[in-house]
Protein backbone atom coordinates (compact mmCIF):
# COMPACT_ATOMS: atom_id res chain seq x y z
CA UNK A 1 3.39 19.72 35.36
CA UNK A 2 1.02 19.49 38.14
CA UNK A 3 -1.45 22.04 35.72
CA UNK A 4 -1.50 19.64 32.92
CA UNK A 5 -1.68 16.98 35.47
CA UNK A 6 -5.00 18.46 36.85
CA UNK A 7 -5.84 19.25 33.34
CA UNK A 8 -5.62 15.61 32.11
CA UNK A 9 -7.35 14.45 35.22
CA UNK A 10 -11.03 16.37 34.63
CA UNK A 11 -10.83 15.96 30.91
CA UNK A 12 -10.48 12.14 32.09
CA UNK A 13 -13.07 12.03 34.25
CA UNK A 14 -15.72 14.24 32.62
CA UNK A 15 -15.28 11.87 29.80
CA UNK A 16 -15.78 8.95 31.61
CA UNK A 17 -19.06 10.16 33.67
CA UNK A 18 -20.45 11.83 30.73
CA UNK A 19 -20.49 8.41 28.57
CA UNK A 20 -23.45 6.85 29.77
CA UNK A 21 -25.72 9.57 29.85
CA UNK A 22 -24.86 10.10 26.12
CA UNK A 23 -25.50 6.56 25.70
CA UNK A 24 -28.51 7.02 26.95
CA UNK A 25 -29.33 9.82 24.42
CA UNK A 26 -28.13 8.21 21.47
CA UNK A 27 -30.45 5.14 21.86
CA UNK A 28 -33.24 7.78 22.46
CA UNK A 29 -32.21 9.84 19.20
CA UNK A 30 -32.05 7.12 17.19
CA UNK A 31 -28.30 7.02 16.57
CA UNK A 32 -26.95 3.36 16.70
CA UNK A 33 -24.71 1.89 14.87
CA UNK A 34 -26.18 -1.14 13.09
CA UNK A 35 -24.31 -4.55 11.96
CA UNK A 36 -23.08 -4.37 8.33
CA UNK A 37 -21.22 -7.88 6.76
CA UNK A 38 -18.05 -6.23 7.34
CA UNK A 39 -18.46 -5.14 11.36
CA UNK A 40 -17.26 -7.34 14.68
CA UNK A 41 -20.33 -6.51 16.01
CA UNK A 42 -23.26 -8.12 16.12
CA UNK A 43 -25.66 -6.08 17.80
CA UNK A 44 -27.22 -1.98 17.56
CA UNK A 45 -24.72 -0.35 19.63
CA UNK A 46 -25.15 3.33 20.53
CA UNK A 47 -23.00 5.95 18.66
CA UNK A 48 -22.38 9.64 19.62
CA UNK A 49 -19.59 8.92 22.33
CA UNK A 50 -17.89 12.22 20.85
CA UNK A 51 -20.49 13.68 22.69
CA UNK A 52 -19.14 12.94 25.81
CA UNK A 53 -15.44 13.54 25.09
CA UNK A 54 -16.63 16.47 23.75
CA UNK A 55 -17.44 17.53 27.24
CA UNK A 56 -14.71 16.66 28.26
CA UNK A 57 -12.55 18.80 26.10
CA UNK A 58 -14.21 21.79 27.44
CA UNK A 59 -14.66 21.13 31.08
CA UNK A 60 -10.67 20.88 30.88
CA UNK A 61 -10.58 23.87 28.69
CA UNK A 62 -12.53 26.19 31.45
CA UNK A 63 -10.55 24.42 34.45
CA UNK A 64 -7.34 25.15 32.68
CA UNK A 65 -8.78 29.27 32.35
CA UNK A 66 -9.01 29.16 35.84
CA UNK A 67 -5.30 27.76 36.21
CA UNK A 68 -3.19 31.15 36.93
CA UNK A 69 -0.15 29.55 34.04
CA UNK A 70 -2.71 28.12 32.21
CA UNK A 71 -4.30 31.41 31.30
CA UNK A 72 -1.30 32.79 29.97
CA UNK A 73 -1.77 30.16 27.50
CA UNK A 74 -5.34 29.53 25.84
CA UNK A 75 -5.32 33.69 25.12
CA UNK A 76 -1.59 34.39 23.97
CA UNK A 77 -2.00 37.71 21.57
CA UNK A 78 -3.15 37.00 18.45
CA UNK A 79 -3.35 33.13 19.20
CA UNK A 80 -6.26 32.05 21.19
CA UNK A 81 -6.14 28.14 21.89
CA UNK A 82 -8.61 27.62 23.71
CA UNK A 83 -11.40 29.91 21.34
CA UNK A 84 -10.42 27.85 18.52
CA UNK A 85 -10.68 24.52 19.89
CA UNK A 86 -14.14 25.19 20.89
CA UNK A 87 -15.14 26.82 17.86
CA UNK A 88 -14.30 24.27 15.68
CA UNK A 89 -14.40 21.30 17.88
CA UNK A 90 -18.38 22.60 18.43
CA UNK A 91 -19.12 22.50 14.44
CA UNK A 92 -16.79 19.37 13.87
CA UNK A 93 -19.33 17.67 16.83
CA UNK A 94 -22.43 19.44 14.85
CA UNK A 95 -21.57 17.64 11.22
CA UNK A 96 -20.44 14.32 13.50
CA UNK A 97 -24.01 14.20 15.76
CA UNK A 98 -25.59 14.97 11.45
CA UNK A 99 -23.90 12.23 10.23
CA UNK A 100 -23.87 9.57 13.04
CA UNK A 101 -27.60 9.49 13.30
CA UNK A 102 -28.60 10.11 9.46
CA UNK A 103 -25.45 9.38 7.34
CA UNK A 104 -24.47 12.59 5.90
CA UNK A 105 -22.80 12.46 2.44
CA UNK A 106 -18.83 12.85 2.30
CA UNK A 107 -18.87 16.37 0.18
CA UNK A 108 -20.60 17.54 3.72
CA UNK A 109 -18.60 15.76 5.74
CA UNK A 110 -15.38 17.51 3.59
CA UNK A 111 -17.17 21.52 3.88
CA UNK A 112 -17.39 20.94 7.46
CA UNK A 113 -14.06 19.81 8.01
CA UNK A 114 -12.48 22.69 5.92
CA UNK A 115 -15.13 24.59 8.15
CA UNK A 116 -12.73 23.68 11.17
CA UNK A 117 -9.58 24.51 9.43
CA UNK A 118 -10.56 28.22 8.57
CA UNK A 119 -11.99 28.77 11.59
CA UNK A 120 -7.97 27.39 13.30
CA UNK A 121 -6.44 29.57 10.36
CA UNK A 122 -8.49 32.96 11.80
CA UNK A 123 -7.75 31.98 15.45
CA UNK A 124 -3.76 31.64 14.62
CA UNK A 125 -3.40 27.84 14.59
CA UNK A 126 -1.50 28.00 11.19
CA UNK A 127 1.63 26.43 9.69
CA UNK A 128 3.72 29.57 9.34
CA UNK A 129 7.43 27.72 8.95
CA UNK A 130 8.95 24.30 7.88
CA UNK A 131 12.06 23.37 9.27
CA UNK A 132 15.08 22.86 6.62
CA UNK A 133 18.07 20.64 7.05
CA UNK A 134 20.18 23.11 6.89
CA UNK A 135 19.15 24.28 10.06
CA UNK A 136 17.33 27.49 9.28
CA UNK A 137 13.21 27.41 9.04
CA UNK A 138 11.68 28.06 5.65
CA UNK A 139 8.68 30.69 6.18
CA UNK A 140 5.42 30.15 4.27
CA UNK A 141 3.15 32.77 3.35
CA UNK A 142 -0.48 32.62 3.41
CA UNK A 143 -0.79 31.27 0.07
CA UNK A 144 0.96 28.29 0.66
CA UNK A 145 0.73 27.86 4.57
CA UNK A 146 -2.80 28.13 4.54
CA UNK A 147 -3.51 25.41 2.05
CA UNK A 148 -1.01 23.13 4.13
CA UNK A 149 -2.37 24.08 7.34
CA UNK A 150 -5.90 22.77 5.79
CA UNK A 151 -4.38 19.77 3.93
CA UNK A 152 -3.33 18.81 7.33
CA UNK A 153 -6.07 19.21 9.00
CA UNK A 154 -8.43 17.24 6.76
CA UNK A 155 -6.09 14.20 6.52
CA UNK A 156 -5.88 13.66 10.18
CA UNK A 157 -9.47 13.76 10.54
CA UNK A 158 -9.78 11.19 7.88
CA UNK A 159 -6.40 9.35 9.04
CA UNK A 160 -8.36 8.69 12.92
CA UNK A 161 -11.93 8.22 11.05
CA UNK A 162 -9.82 5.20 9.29
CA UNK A 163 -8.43 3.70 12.56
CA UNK A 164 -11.60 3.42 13.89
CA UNK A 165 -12.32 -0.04 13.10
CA UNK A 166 -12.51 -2.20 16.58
CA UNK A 167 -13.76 -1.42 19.48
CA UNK A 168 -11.18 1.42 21.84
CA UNK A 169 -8.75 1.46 18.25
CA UNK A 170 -9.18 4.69 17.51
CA UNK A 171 -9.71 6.13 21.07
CA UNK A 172 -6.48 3.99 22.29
CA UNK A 173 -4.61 4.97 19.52
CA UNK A 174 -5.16 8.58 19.20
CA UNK A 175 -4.49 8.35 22.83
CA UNK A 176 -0.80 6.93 22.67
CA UNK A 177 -0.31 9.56 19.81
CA UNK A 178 -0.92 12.27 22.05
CA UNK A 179 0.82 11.28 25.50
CA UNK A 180 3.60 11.18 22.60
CA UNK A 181 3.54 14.48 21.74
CA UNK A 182 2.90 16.02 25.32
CA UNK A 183 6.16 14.06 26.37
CA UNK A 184 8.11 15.02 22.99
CA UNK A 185 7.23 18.63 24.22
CA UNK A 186 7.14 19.20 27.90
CA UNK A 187 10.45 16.89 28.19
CA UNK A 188 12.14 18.69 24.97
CA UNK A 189 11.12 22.26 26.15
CA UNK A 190 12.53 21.38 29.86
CA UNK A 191 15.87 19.62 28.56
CA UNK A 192 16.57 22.90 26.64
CA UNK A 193 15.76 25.12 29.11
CA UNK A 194 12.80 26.73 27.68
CA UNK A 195 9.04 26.93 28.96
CA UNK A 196 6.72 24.15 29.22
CA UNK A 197 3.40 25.99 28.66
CA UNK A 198 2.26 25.80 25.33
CA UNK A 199 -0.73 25.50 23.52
CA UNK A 200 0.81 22.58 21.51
CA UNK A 201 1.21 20.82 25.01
CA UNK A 202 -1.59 21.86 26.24
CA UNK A 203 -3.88 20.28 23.41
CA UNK A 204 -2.22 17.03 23.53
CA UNK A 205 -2.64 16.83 27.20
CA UNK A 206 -6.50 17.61 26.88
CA UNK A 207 -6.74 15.07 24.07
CA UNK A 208 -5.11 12.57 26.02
CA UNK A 209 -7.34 12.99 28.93
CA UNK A 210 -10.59 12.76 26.30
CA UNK A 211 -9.51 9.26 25.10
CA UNK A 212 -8.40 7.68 28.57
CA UNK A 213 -11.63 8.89 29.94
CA UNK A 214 -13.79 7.23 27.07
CA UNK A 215 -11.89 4.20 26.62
CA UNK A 216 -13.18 2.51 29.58
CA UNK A 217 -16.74 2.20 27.67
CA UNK A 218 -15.16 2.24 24.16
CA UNK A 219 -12.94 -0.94 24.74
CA UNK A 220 -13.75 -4.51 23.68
CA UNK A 221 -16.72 -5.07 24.36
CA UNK A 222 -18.12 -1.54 23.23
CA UNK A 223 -21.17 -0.11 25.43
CA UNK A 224 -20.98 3.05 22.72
CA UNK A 225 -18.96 3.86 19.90
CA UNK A 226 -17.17 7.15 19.24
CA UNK A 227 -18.78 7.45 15.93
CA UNK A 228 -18.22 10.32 13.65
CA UNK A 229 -18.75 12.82 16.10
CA UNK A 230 -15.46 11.22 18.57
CA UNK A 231 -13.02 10.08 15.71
CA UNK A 232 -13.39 13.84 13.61
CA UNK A 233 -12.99 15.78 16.96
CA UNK A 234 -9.70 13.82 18.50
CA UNK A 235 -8.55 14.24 14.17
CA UNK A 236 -9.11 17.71 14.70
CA UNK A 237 -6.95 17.59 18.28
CA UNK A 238 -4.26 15.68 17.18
CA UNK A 239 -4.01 17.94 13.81
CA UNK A 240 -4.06 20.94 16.04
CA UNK A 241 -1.18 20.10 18.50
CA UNK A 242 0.89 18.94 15.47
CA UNK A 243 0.52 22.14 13.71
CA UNK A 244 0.94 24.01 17.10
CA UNK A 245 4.83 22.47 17.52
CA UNK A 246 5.56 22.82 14.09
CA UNK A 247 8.23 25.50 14.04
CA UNK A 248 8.22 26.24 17.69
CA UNK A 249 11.56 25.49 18.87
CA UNK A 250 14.46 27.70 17.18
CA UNK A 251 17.18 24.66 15.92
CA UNK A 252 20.07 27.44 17.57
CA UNK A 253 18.47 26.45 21.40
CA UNK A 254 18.48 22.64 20.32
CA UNK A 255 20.83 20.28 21.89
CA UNK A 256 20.38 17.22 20.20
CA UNK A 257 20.67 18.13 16.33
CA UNK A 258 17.92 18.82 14.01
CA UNK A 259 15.80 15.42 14.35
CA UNK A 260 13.22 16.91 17.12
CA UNK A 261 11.92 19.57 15.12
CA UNK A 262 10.67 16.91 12.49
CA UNK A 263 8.88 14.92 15.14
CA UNK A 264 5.37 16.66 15.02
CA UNK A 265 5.48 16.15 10.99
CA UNK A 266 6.62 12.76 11.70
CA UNK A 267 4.63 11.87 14.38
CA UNK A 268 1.32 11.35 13.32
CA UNK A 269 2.34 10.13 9.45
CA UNK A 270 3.73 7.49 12.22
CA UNK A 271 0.98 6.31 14.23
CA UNK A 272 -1.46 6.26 10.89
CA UNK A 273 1.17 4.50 9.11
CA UNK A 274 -0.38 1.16 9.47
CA UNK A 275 -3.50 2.00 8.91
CA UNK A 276 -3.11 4.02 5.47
CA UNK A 277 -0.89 1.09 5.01
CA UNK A 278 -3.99 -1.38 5.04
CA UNK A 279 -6.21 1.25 3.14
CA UNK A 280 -3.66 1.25 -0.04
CA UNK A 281 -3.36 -2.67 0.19
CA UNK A 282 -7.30 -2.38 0.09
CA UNK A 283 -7.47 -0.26 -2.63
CA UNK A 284 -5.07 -2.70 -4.37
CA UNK A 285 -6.42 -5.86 -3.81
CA UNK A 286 -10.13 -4.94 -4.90
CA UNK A 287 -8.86 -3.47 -8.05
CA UNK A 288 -7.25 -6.83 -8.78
CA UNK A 289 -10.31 -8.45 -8.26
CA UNK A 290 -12.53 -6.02 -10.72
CA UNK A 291 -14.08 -4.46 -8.13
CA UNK A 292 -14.68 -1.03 -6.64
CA UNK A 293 -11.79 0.35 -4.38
CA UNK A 294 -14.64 1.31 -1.95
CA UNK A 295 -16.25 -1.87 -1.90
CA UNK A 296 -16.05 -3.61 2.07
CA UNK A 297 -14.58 -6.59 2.50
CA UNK A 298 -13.23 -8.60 5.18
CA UNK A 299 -9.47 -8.43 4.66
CA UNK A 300 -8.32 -5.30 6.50
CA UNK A 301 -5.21 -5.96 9.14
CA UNK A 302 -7.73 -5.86 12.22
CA UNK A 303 -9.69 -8.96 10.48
CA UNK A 304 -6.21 -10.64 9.09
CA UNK A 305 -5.57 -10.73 13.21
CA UNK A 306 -8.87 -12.26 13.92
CA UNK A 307 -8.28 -14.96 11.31
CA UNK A 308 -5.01 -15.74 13.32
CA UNK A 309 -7.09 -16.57 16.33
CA UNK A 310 -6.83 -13.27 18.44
CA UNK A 311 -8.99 -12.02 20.07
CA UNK A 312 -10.83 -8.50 19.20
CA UNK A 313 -9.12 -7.41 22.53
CA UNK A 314 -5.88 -8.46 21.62
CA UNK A 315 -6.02 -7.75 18.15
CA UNK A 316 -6.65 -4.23 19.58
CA UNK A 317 -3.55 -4.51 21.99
CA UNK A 318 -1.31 -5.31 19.08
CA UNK A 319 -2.21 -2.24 17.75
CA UNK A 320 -1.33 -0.02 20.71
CA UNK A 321 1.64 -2.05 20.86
CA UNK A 322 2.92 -1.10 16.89
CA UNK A 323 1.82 2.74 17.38
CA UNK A 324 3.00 3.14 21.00
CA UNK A 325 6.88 0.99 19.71
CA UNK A 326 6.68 3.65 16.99
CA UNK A 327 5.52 6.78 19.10
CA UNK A 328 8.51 6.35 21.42
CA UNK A 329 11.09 5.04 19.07
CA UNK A 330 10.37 8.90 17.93
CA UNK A 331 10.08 10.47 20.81
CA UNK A 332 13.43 8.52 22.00
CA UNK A 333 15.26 10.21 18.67
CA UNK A 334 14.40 13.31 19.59
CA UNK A 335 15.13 13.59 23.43
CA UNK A 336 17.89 11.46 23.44
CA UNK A 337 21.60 11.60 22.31
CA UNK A 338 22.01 8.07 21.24
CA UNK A 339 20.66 7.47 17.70
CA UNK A 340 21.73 3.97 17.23
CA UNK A 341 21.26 2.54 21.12
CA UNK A 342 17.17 3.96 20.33
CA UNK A 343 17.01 2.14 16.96
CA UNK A 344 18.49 -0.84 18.16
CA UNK A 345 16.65 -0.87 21.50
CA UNK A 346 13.06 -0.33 19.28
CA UNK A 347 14.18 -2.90 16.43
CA UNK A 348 14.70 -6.04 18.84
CA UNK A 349 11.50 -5.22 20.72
CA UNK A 350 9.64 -5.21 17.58
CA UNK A 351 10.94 -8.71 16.65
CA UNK A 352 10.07 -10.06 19.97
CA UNK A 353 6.62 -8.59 18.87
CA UNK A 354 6.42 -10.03 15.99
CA UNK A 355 7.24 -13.16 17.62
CA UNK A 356 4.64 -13.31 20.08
CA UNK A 357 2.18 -12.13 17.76
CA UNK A 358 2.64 -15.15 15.51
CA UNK A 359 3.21 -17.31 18.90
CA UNK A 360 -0.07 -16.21 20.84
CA UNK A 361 -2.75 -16.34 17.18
CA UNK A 362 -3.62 -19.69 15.98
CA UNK A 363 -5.63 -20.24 12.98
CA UNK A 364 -9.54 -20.67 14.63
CA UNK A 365 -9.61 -24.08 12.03
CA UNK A 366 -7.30 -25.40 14.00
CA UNK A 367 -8.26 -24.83 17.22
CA UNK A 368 -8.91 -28.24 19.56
CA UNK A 369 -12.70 -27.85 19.85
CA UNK A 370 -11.91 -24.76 22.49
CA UNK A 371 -15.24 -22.37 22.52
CA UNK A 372 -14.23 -18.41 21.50
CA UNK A 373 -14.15 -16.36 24.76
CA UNK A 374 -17.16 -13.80 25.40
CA UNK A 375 -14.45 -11.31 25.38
CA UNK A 376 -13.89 -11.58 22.15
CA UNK A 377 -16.44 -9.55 20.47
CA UNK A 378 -18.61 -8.47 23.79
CA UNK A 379 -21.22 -10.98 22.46
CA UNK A 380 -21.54 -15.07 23.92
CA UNK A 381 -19.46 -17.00 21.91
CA UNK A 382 -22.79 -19.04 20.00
CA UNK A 383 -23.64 -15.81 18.42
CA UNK A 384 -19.98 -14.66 17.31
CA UNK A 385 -19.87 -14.59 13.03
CA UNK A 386 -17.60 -16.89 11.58
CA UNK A 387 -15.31 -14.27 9.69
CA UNK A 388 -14.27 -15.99 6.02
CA UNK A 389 -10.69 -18.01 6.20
């Protein structure tokens, strides 16, 4: 623990000192990210913050090579961890700087993302087995674990680029998803008497330590956004620990039934529910209306929760909230032996949610005269857009 620990800790803070020089160099390069009808901001604000966690991921990547347990795990025979995250993290970071500072089209965006894919298929990040219910592990060949491996891959990058809608979503999100998965397998792998160095584990903990480092400049309000270049690389992370624990742990060494070995698959389907929730109830509603499904608008959930008087920073809390309640409701399932006590336990504290979430919002029409806070949207409260009611 205390290697991951370290691990965590310089990915943090590499992160976190690296922002504002990047900052720096996106205003210089040009890269900012202007104020469209459909934005909370209001002012230019700097893109290219993937820069910086960038840095991050490989000053924890080198420390971790120097790390005598840590070794045995970025070059493990024909899988090599830590190769593959730079290889592809480096060209995921290349298309992100190309398309944060001159809007790239999406076929591009796509290549380069498949780009990152193959290059985790030749270093051995593949999905080589699918757990059955039955208890034994179905074994995919190249032809179809390949394919999978890449479908994955591309929708997590897509399923983070989605979340990143207010300012520290995304990074705060991805975040909780990951400190799930680290816990689901350092604390699964030590119940069951089996190592606790893995790759898998090892990925999370490094993309954990990428988005607490960032956040700090990232959350409401924003000195820099993540921008293509942050939410495609922690996609690519997140995609790569999930793929890393699927089929790793043999269902015979398992104490607590067959539920844990669904929890990478289920994991991240999880934490993006919400959001791919709102995109479908987009796509929806402006197809009632006549229009294009692509065509912005102002009624996605983070905007709904604005209209109910909260705060950008608490509509953003309410998010971590919903991911981190379903993050450990799964987590819970898997490490513990008491099904019903974990549903129940996650069930009332997402009505008390749901409460004070409809307690705490009040419609801004009805406010008593009160001015918005300047923490609402980073900007003073005279030059904060009235969003449509």
């Amino acid at each position: 623990m205390r290697e991951y620990l370290l691990t965590i800790l310089v990915a943090a803070l590499v992160a976190y000192l690296l922002t504002p020089a990047v900052r720096r160099f996106a205003v210089w390069f040009g890269a900012q990210a202007v104020p469209r009808d459909r934005d909370v901001h209001v002012i230019p604000t700097p893109r290219l913050g993937g820069l910086a966690m960038f840095g991050g991921m490989v000053a924890a990547l080198v420390v971790a090579s120097g790390l005598p347990e840590m070794r045995k795990v970025l070059a493990n025979g024909d899988l090599s961890v830590g190769k593959a995250l730079l290889m592809s993290g480096g060209l995921i970071v290349l298309v992100g700087i190309a398309d944060d500072r001159w809007e790239v089209d999406p076929l591009t965006k796509f290549a380069g993302q498949v780009a990152a894919a193959g290059i985790f298929i030749m270093q051995g990040i593949q999905i080589y087995s699918i757990p059955l219910p039955n208890g034994e592990s179905l074994s995919l060949p190249p032809a179809y674990g390949v394919p999978l491996t890449v479908f994955v891959v591309v929708a997590t990058i897509n399923a983070v680029n989605f979340i990143d809608g207010l300012d520290g979503l995304a990074a705060g999100v991805v975040g909780i998803a990951a400190l799930g998965l680290f816990g689901y397998a350092y604390l699964l792998t030590k119940t069951n008497g089996m190592t606790t160095l893995s790759g898998a584990t090892l990925t999370a903990a490094v993309l954990f330590g990428m988005c607490l480092g960032f956040l700090p400049h990232n959350f409401s309000p924003a000195k820099i956004f993540m921008g293509d270049t942050g939410s495609m690389l922690i996609g690519l992370l997140l995609s790569a620990s999930t793929i890393l624990l699927t089929g790793q742990f043999d269902p015979a060494v398992l104490a607590n039934g067959l539920f844990p070995l669904y929890v990478p698959l289920l994991l991240v389907p999880a934490v993006a529910a919400v959001p791919f929730m709102d995109m479908l109830l987009a796509v929806w509603r402006r197809t009632n209306q006549g229009k294009s499904p692509f065509s912005p608008d102002k009624q996605h959930l983070h905007h709904r929760l604005l209209q109910l008087g909260h705060s950008t920073r608490r509509a953003v809390l309410i998010m971590y909230f919903w991911v981190g309640l379903l993050a450990s409701g799964l987590v819970g399932l898997a490490l513990f032996n008491a099904a019903w006590l974990t549903i129940g336990v996650t069930l009332v504290v997402a009505i008390l949610g749901v409460v004070l979430m409809l307690r705490l919002g009040r419609p801004r029409g009805k406010r008593r005269g009160a001015a918005a806070e300047p923490g609402d949207t980073g900007q003073q409260p005279a030059a904060r857009p009235q969003l449509p009611v």
